[in-house]
PDB file of N, CA and C in Angstrom:
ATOM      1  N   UNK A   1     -11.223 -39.783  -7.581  1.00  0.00           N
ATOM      2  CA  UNK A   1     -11.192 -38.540  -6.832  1.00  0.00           C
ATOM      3  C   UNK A   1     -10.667 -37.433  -7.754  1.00  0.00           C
ATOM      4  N   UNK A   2     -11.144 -36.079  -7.957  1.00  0.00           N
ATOM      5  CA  UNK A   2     -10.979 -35.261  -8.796  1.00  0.00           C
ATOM      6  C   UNK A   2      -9.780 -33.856  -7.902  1.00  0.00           C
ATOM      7  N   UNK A   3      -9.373 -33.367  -8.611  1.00  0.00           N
ATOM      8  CA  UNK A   3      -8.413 -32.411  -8.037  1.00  0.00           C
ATOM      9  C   UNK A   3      -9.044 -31.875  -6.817  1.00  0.00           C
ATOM     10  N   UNK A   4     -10.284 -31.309  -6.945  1.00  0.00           N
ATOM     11  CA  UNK A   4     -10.947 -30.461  -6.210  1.00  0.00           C
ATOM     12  C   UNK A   4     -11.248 -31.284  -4.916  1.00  0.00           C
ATOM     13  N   UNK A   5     -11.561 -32.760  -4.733  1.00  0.00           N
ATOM     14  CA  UNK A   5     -11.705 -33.315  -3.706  1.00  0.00           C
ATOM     15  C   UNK A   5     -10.478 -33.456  -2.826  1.00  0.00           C
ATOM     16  N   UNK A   6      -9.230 -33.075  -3.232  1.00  0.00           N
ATOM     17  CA  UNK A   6      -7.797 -32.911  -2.417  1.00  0.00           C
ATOM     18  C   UNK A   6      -7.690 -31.521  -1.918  1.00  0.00           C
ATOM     19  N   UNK A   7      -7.309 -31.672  -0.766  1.00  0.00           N
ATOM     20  CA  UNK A   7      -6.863 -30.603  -0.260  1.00  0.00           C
ATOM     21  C   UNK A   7      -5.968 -30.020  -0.261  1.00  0.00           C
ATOM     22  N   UNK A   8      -5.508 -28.630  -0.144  1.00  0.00           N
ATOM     23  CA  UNK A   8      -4.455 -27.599  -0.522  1.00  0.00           C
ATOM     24  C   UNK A   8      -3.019 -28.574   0.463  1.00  0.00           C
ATOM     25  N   UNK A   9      -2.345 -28.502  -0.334  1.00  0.00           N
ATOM     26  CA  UNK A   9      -0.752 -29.127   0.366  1.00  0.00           C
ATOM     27  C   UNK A   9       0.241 -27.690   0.471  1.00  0.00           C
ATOM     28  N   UNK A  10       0.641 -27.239   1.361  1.00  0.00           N
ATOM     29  CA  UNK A  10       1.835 -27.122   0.967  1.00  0.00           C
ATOM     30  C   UNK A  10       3.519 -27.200   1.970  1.00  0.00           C
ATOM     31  N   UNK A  11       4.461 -27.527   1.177  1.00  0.00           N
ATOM     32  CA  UNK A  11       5.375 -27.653   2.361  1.00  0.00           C
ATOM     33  C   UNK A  11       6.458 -26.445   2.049  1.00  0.00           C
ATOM     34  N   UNK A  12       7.319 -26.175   3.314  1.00  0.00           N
ATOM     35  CA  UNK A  12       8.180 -25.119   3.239  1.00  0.00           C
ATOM     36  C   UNK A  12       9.555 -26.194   2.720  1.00  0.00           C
ATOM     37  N   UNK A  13      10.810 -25.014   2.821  1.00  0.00           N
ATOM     38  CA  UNK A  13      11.880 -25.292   1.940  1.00  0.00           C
ATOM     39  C   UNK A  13      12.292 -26.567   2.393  1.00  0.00           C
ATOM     40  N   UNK A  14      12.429 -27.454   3.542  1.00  0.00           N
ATOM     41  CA  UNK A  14      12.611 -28.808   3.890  1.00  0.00           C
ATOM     42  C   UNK A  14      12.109 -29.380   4.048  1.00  0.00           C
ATOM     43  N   UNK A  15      10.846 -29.331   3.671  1.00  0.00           N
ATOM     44  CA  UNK A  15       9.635 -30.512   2.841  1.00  0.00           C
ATOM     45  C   UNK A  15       8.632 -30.581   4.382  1.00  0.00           C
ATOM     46  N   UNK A  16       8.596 -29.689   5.195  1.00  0.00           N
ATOM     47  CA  UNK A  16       7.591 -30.063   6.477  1.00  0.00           C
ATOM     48  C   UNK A  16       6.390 -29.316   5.630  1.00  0.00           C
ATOM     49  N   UNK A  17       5.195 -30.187   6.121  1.00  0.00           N
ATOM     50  CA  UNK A  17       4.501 -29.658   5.359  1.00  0.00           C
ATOM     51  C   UNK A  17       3.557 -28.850   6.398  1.00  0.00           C
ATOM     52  N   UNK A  18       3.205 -27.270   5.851  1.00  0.00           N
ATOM     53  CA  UNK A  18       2.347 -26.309   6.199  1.00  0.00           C
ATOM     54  C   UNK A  18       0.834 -26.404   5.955  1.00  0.00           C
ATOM     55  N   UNK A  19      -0.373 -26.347   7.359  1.00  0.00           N
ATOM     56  CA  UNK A  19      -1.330 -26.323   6.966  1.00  0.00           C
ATOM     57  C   UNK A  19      -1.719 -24.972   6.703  1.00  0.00           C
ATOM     58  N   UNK A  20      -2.114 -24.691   5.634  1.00  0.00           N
ATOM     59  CA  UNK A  20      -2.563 -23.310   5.059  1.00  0.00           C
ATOM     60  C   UNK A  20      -3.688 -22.468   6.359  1.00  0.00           C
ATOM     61  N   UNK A  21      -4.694 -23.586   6.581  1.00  0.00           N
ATOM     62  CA  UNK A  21      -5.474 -23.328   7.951  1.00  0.00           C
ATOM     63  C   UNK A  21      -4.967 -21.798   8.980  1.00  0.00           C
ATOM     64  N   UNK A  22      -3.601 -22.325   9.424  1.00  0.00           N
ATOM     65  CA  UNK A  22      -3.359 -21.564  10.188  1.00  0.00           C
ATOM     66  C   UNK A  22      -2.309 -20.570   9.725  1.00  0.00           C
ATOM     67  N   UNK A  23      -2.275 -20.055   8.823  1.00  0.00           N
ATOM     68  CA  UNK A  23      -1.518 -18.771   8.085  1.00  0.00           C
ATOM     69  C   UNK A  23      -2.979 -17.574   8.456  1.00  0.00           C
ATOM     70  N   UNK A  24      -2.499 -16.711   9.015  1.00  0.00           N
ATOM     71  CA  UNK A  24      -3.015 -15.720   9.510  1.00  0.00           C
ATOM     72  C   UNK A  24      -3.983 -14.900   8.350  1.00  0.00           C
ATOM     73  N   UNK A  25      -4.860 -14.396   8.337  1.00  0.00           N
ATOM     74  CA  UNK A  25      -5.349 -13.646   7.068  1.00  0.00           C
ATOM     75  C   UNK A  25      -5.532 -12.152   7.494  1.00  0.00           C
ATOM     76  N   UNK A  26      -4.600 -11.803   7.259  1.00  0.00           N
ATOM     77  CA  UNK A  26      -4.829 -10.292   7.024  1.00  0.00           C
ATOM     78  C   UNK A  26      -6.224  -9.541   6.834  1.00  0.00           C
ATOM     79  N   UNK A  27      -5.995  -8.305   7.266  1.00  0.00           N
ATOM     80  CA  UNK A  27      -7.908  -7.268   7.191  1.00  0.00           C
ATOM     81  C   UNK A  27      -7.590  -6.998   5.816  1.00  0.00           C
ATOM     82  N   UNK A  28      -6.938  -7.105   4.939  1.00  0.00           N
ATOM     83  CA  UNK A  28      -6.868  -6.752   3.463  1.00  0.00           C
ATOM     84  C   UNK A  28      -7.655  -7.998   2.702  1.00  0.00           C
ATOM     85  N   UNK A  29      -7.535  -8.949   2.951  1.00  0.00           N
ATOM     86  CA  UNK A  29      -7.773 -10.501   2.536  1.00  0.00           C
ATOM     87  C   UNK A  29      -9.490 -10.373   2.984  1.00  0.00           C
ATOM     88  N   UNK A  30      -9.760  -9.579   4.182  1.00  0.00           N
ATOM     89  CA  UNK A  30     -11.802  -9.694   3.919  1.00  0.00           C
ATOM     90  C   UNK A  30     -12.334  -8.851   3.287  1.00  0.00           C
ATOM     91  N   UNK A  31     -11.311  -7.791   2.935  1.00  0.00           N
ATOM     92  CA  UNK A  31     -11.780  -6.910   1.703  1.00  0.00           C
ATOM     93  C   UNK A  31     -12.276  -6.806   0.379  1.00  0.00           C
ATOM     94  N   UNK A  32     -11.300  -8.240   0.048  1.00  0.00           N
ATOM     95  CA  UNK A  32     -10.881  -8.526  -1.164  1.00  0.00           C
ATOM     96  C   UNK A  32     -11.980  -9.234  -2.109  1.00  0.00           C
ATOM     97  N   UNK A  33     -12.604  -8.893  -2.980  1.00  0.00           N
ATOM     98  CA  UNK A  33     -13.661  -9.851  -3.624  1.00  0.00           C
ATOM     99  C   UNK A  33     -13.411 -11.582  -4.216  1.00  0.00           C
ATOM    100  N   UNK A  34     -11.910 -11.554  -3.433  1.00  0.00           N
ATOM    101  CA  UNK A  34     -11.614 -13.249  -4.220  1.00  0.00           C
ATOM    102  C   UNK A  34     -11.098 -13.674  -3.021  1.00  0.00           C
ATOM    103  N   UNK A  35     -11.820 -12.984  -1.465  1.00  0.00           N
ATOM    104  CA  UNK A  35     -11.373 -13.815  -0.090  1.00  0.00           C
ATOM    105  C   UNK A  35     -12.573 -14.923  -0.162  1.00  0.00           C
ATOM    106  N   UNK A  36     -13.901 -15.154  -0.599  1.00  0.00           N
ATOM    107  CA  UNK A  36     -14.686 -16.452  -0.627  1.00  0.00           C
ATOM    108  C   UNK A  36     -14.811 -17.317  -1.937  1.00  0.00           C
ATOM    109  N   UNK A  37     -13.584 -17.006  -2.827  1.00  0.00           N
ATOM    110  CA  UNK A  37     -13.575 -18.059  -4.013  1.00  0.00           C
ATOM    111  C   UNK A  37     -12.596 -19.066  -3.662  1.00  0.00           C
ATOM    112  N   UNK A  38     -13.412 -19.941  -3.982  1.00  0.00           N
ATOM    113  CA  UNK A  38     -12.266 -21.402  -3.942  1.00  0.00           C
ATOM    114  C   UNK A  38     -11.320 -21.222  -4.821  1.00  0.00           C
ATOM    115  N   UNK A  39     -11.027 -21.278  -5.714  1.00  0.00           N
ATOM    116  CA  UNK A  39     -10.707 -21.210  -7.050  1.00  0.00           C
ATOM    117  C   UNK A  39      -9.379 -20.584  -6.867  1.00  0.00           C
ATOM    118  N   UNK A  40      -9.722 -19.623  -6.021  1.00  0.00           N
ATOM    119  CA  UNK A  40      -8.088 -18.083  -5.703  1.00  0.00           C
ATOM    120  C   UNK A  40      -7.872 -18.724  -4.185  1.00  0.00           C
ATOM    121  N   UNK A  41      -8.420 -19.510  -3.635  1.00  0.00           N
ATOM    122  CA  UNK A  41      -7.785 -19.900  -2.286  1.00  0.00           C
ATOM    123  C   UNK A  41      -6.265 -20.191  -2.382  1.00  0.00           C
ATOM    124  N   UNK A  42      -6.109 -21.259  -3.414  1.00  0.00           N
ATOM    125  CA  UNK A  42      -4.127 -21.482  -4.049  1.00  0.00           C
ATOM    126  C   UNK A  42      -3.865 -20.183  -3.533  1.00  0.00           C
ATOM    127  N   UNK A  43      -3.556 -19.349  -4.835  1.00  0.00           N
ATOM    128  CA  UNK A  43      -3.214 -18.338  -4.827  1.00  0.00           C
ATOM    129  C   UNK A  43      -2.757 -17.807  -3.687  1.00  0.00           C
ATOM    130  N   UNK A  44      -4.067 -17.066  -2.897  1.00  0.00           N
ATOM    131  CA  UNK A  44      -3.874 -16.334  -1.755  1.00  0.00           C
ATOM    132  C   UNK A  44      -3.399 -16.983  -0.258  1.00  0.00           C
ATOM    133  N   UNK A  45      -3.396 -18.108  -0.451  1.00  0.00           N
ATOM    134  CA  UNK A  45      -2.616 -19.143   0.696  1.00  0.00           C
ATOM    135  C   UNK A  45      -1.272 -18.681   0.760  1.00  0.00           C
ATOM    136  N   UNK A  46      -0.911 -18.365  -0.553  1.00  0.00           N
ATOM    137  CA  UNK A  46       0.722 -18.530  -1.341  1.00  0.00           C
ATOM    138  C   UNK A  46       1.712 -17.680  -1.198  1.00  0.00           C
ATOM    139  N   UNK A  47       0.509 -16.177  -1.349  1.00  0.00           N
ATOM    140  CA  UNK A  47       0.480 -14.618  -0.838  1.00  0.00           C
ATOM    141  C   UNK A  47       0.721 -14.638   0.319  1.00  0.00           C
ATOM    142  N   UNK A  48      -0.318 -14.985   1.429  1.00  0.00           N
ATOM    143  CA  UNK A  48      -0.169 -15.364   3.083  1.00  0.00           C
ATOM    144  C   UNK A  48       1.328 -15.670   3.728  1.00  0.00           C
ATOM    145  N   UNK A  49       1.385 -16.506   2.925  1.00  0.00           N
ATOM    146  CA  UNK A  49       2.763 -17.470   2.940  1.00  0.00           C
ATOM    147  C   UNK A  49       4.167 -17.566   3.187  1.00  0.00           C
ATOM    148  N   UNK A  50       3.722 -16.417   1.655  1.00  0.00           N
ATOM    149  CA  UNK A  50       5.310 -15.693   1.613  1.00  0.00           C
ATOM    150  C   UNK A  50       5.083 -14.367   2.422  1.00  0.00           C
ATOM    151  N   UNK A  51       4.494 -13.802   2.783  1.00  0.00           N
ATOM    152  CA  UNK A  51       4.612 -12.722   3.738  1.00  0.00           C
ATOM    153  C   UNK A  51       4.178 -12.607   5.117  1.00  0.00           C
ATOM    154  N   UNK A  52       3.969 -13.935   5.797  1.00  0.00           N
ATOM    155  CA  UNK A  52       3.485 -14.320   7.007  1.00  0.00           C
ATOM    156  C   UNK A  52       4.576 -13.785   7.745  1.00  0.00           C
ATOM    157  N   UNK A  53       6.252 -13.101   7.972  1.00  0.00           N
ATOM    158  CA  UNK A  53       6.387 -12.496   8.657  1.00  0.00           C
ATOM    159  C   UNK A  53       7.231 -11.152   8.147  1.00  0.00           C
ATOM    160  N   UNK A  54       6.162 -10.655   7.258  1.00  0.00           N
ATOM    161  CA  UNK A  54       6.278  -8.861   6.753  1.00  0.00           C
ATOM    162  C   UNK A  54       5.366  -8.089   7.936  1.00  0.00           C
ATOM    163  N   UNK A  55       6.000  -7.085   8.156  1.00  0.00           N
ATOM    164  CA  UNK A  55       5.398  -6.727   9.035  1.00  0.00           C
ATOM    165  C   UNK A  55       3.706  -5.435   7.946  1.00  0.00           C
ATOM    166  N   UNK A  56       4.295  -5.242   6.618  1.00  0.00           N
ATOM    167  CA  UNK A  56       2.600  -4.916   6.172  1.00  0.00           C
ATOM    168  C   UNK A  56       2.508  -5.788   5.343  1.00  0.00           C
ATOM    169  N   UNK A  57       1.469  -6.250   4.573  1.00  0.00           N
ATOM    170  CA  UNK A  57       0.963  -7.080   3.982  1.00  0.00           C
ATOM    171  C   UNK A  57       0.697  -6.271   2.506  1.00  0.00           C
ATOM    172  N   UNK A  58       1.259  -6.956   1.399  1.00  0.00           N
ATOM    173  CA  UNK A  58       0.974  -6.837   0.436  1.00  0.00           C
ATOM    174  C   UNK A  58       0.508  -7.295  -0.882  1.00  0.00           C
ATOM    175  N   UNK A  59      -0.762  -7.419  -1.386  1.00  0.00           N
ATOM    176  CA  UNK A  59      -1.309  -8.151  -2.455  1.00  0.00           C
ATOM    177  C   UNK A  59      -1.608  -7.307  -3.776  1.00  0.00           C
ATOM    178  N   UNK A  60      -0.544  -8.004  -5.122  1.00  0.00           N
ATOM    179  CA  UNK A  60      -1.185  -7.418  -6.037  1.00  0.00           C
ATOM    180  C   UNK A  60      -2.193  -7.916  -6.832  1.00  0.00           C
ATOM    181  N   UNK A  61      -2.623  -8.900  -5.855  1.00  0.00           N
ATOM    182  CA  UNK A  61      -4.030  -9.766  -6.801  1.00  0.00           C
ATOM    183  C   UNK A  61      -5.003  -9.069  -6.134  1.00  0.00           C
ATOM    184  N   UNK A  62      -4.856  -8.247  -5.418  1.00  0.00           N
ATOM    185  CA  UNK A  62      -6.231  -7.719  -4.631  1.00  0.00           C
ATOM    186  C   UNK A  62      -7.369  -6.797  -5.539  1.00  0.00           C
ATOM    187  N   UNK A  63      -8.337  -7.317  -5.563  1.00  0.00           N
ATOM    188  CA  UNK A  63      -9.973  -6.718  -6.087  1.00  0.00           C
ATOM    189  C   UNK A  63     -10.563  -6.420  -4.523  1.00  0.00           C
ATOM    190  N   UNK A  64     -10.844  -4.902  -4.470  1.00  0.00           N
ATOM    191  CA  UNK A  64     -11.868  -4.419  -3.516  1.00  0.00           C
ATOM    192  C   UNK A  64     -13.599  -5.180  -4.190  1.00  0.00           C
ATOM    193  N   UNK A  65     -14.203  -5.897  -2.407  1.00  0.00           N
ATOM    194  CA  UNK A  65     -15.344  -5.932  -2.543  1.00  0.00           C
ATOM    195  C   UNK A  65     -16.163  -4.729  -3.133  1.00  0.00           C
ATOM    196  N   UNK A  66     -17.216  -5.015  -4.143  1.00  0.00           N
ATOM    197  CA  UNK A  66     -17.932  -4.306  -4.107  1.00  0.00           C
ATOM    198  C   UNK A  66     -19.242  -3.629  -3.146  1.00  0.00           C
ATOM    199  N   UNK A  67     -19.570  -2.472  -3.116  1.00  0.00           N
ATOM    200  CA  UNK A  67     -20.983  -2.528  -1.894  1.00  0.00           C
ATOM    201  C   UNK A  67     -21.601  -2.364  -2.392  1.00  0.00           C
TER     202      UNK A  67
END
């Protein structure tokens, strides 16, 4: 089985582990040209994560889609 066939883990500070699934995605996150790459899913799970209760949302990995 290769990395890519595992799925994203992650757990908070006392080891329960968080399904990324349900971390909310922000209207900034369908903007973003790296909201349908696998590749930046890590990443932006991580982003989600740590700011799941900021009340604005802030990403400095963010690339605007192009039109």
């Amino acid at each position: 089985m290769t990395m890519d066939d595992k799925p994203i883990r992650f757990c908070d500070d006392d080891g329960a582990e968080i399904n990324p699934d349900i971390i909310a995605k922000p209207s900034l996150c369908a903007s973003c040209a790296k909201d349908d790459d696998p590749s930046e899913e890590p990443l932006c799970a991580l982003i989600r994560l740590d700011q799941r209760d900021e009340e604005e949302f802030e990403c400095g990995a963010y690339v605007p889609k192009e039109r």
